[in-house]
N, C-alpha and C. Protein backbone atom coordinates (compact mmCIF):
# COMPACT_ATOMS: atom_id res chain seq x y z
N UNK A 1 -15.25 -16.88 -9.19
CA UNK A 1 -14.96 -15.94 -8.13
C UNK A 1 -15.81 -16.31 -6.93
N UNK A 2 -15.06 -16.20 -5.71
CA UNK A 2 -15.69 -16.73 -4.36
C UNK A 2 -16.18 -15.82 -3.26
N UNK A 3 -16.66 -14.42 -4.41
CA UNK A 3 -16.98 -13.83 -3.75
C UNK A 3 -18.79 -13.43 -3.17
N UNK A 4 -18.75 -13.28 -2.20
CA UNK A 4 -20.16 -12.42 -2.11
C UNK A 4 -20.34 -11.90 -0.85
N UNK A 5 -21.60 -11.45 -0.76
CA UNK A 5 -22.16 -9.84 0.07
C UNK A 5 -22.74 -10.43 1.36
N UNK A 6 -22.12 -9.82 2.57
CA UNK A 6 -23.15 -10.22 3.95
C UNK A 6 -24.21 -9.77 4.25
N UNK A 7 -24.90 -10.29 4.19
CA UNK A 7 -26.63 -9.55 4.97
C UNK A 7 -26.41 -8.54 5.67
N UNK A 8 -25.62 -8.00 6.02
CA UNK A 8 -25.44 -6.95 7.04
C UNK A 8 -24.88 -5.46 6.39
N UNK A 9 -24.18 -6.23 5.41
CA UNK A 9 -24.15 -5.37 4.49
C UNK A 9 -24.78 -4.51 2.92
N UNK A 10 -25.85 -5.07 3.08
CA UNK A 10 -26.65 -5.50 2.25
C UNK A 10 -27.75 -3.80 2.46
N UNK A 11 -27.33 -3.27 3.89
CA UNK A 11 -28.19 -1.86 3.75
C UNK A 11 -27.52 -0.93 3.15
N UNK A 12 -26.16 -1.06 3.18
CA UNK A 12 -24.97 0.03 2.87
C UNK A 12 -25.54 0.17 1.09
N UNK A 13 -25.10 -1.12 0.68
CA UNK A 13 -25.38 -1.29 -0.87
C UNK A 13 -23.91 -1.64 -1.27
N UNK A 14 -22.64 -2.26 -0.31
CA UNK A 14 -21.44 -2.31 -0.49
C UNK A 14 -21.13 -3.67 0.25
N UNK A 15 -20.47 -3.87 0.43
CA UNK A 15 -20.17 -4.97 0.93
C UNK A 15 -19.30 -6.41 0.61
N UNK A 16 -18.64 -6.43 -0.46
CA UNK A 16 -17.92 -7.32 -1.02
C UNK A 16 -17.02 -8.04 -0.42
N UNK A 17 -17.06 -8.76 -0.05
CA UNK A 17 -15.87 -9.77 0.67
C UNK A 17 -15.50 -10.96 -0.27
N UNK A 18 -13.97 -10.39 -0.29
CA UNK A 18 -12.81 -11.31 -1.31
C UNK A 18 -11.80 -11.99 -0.47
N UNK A 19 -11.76 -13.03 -0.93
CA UNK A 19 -10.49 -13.81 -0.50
C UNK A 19 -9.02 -13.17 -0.42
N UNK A 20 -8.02 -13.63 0.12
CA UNK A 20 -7.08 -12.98 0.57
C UNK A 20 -6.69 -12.76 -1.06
N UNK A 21 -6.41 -14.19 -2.04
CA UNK A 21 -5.82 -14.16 -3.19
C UNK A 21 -6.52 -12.80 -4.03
N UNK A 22 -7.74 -13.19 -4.12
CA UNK A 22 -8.32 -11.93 -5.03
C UNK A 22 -8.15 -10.44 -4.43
N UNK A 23 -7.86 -10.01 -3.17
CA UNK A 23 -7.49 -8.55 -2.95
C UNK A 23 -6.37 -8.55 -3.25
N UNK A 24 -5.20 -9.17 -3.05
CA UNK A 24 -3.90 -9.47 -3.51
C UNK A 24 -3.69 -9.02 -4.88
N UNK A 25 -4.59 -8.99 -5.76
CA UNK A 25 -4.79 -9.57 -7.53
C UNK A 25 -3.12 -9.21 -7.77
N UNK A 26 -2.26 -10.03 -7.17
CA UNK A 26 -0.83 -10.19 -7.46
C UNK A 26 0.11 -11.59 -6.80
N UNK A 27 1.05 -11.50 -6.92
CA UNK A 27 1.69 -12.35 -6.61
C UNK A 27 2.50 -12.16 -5.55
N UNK A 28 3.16 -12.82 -4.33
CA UNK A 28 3.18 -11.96 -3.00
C UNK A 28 5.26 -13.02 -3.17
N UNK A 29 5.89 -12.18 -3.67
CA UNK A 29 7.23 -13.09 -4.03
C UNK A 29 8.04 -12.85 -2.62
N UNK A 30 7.63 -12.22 -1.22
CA UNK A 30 8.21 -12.26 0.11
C UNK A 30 9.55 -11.47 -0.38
N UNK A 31 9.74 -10.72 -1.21
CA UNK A 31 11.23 -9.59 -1.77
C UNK A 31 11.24 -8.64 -0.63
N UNK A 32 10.55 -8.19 0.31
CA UNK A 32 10.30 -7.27 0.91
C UNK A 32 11.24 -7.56 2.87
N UNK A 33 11.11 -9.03 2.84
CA UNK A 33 12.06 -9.49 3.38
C UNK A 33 13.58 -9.38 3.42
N UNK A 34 13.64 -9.50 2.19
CA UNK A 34 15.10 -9.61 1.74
C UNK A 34 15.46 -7.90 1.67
N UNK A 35 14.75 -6.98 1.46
CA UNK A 35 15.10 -5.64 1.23
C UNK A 35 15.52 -5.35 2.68
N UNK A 36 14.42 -5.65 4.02
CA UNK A 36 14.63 -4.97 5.09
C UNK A 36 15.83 -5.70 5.92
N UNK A 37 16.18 -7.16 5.59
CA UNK A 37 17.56 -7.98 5.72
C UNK A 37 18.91 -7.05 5.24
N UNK A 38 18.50 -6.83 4.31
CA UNK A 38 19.75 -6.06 3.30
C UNK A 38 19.68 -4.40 3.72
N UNK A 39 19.06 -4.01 4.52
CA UNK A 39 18.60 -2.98 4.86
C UNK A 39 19.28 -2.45 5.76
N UNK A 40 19.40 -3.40 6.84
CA UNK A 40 19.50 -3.40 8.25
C UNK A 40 20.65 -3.91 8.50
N UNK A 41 21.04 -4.50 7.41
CA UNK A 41 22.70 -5.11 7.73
C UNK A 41 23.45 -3.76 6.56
N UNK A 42 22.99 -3.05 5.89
CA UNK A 42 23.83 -1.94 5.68
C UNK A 42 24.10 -0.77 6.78
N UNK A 43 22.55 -0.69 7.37
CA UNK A 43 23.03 0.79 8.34
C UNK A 43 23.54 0.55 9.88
N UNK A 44 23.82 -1.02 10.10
CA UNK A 44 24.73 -1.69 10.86
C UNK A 44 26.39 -1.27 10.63
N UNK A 45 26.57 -1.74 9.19
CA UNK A 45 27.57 -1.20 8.84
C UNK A 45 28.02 -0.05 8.55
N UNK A 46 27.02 0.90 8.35
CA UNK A 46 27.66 2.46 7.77
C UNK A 46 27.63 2.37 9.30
N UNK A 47 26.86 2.55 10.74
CA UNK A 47 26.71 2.64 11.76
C UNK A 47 29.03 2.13 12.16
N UNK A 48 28.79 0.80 12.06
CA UNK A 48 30.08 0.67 12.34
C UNK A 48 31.38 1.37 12.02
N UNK A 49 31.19 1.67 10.68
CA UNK A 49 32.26 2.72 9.96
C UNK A 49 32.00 4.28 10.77
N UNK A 50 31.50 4.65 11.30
CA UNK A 50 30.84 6.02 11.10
C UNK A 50 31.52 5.94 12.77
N UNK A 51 31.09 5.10 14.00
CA UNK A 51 31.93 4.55 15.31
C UNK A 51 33.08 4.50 14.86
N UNK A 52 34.18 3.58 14.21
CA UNK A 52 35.19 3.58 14.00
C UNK A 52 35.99 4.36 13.89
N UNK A 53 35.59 5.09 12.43
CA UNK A 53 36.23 6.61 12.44
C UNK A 53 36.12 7.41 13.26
N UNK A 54 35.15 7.79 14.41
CA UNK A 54 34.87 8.75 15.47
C UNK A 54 36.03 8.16 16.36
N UNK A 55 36.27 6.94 16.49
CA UNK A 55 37.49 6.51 17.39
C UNK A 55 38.78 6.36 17.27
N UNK A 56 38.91 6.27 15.89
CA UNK A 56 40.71 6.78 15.90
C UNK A 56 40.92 8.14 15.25
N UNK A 57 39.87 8.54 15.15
CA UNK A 57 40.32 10.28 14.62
C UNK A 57 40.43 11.26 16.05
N UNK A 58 39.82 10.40 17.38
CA UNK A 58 40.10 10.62 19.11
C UNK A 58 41.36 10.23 19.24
């Protein structure tokens, strides 16, 4: 582990500084992308349906 304590922090009694991987303690699979992709191209479309119908029911 590549972690350790800054002198500055060292009055608190806290201080731990971890690498990006070790605060992570997971695996980062970028799914969160694909949700707000798939997201945003649905309420595009309910958006379009929802216009549509407002225009030929005029």
């Amino acid at each position: 582990m590549n972690s350790h304590v800054h002198p500055t922090d060292e009055d608190k009694g806290n201080g731990v500084e971890l690498s990006t991987e070790e605060a992570r303690s997971g695996a980062t699979p970028h799914v969160t992308r694909y949700v707000l992709v798939w997201g945003l191209a649905l309420v595009i479309i309910a958006f379009a349906i929802v216009l549509l119908s407002g225009m030929l029911s005029t």
